[in-house]
Structure formats: C-alpha cells, structure tokens
C-alpha atoms as a PDB file:
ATOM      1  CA  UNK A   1     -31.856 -87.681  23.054  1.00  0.00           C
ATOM      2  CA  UNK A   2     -33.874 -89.331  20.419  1.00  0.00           C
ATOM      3  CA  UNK A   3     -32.415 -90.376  17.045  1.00  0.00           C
ATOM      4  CA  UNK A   4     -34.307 -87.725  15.196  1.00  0.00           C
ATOM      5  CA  UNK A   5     -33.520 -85.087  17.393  1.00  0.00           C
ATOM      6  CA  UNK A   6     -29.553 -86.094  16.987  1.00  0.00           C
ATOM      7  CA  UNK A   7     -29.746 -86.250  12.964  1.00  0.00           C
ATOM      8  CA  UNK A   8     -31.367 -82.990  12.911  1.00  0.00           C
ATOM      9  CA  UNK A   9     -28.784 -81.455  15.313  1.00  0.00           C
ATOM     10  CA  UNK A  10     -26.255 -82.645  13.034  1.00  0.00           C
ATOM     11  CA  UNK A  11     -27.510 -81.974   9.834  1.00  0.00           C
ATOM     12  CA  UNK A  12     -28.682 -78.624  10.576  1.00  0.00           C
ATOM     13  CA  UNK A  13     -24.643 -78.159  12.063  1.00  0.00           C
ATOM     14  CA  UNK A  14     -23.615 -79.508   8.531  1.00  0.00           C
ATOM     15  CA  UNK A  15     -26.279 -77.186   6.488  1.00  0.00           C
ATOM     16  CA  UNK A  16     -25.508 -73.825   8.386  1.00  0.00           C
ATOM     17  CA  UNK A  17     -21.268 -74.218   8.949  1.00  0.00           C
ATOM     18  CA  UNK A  18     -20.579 -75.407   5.764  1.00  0.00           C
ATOM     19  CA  UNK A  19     -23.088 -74.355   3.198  1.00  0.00           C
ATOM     20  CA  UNK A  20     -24.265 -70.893   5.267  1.00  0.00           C
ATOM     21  CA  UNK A  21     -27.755 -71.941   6.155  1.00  0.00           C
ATOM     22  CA  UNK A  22     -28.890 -72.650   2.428  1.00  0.00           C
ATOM     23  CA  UNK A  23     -32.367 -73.847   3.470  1.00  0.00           C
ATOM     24  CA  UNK A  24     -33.129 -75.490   0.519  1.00  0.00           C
ATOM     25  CA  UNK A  25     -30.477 -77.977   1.000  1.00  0.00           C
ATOM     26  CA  UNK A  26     -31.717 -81.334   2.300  1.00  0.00           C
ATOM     27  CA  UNK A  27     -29.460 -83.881   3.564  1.00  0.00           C
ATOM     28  CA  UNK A  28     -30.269 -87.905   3.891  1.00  0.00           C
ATOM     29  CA  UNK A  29     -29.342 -89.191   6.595  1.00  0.00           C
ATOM     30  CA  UNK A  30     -27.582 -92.341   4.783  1.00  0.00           C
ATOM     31  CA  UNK A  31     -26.075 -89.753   2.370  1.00  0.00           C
ATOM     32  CA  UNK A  32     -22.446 -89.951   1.990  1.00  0.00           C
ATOM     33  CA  UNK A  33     -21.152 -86.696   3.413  1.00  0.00           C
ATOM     34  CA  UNK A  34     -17.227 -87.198   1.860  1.00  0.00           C
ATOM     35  CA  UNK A  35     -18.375 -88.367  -1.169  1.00  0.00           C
ATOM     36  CA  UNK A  36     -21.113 -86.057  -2.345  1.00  0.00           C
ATOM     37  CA  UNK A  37     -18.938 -83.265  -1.156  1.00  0.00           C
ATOM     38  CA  UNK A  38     -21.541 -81.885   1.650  1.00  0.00           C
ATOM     39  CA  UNK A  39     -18.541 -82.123   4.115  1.00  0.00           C
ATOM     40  CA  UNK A  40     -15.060 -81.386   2.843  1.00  0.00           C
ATOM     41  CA  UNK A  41     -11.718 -83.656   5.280  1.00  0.00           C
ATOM     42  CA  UNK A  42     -11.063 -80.193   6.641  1.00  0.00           C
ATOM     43  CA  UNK A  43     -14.018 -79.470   7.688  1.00  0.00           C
ATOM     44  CA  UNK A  44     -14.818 -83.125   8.914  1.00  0.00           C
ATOM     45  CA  UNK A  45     -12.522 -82.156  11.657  1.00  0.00           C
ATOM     46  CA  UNK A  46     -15.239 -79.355  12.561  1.00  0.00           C
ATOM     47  CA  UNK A  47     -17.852 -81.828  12.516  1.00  0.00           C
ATOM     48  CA  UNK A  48     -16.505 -84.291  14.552  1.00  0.00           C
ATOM     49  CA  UNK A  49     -15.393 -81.189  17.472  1.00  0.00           C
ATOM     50  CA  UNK A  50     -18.864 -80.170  17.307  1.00  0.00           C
ATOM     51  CA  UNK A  51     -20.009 -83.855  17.874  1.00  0.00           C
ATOM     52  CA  UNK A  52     -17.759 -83.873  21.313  1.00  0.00           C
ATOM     53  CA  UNK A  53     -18.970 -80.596  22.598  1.00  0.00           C
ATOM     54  CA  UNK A  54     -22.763 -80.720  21.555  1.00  0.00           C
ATOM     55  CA  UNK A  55     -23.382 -84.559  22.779  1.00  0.00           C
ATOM     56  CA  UNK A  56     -20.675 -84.919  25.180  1.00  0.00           C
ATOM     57  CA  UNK A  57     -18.394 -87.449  24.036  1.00  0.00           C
ATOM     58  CA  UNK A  58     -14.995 -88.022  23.517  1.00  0.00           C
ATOM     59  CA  UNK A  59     -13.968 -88.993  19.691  1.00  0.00           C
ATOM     60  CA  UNK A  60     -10.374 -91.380  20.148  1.00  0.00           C
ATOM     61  CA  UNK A  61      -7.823 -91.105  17.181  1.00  0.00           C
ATOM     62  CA  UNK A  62      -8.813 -94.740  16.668  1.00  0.00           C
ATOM     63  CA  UNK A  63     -12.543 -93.873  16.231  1.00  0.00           C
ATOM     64  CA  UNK A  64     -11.963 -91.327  13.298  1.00  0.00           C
ATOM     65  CA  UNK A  65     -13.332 -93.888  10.234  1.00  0.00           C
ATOM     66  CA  UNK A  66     -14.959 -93.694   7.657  1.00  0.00           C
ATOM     67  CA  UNK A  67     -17.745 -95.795   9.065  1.00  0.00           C
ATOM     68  CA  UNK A  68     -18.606 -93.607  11.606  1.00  0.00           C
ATOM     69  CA  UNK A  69     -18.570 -90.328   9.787  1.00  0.00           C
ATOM     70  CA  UNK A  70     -19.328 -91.239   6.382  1.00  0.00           C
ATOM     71  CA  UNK A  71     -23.184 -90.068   7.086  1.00  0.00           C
ATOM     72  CA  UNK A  72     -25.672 -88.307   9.372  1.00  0.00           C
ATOM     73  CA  UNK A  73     -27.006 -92.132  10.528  1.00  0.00           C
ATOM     74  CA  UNK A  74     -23.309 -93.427  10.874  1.00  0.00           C
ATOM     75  CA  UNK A  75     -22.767 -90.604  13.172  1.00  0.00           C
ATOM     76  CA  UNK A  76     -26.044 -90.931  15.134  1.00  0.00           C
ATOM     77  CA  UNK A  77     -25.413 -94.534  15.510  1.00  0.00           C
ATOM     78  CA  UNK A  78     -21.542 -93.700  16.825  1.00  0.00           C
ATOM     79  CA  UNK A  79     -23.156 -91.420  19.169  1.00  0.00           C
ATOM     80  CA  UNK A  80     -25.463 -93.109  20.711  1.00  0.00           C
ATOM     81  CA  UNK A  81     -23.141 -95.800  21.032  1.00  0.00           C
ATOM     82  CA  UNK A  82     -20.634 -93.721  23.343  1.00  0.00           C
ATOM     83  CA  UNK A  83     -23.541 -92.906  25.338  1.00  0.00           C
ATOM     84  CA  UNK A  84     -24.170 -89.559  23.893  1.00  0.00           C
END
C-alpha cells in the first residue's frame, strides 16, 4: 500500500471515529494529533487497534511512543516499517 493511500486510511479513521465524519475537517499529516487535541490518550488506544487490524501488524507495549503516534506521517512511517 502506498503512503498516500495509508495517510488517507488513517486520517479518514481519525476524522469519522472521533470527530463523526465532520468533512470539513482537514488533518496534516505532520500535525500533532495529542497536542492539537484531534486524538484524545483514550482514544489513541482506538487508533492504534485500528492500525493492527486494518494493516496487519502487531503494535508491542514497547512501540507505544510518542514518536510513532504523534502524527498521521509518524504512523505511516511506523507502518510501513513493520511491513504493513
């Protein structure tokens, strides 16, 4: 899967879960999720359970940063790096 397909996939995940499909809501893909309060801790959870089932990988305790989750690219990159 391409890197544009994956951001997509995850920020329209992000845009209809968390903020019920408001179209008008456009999210960078370098944007801080946490800190601009797209993507609440609780619902990071969410996110990240999605990210196992929709690109087949397995997220470790270990893996749970910051760095890989802070953003739509961080994530992208994390997936493509565990082969999803």
């Amino acid at each position: 899967m391409s890197t544009t397909t994956r951001t997509t996939v995850i920020a329209n995940f992000i845009v209809n879960e968390f903020h019920g499909g408001d179209t008008s809501l456009a999210i960078a893909p370098e944007e801080d999720l946490l800190g601009s309060g797209l993507v609440k801790s609780l619902e990071m959870m969410r996110l990240i359970e999605f990210l196992e089932q929709e690109f087949s990988i397995r997220v470790e305790p270990q893996e749970m940063t910051v760095e890989n989750f802070i953003s739509i690219q961080a994530m992208d990159t994390f997936v493509e790096r565990m082969g999803g």
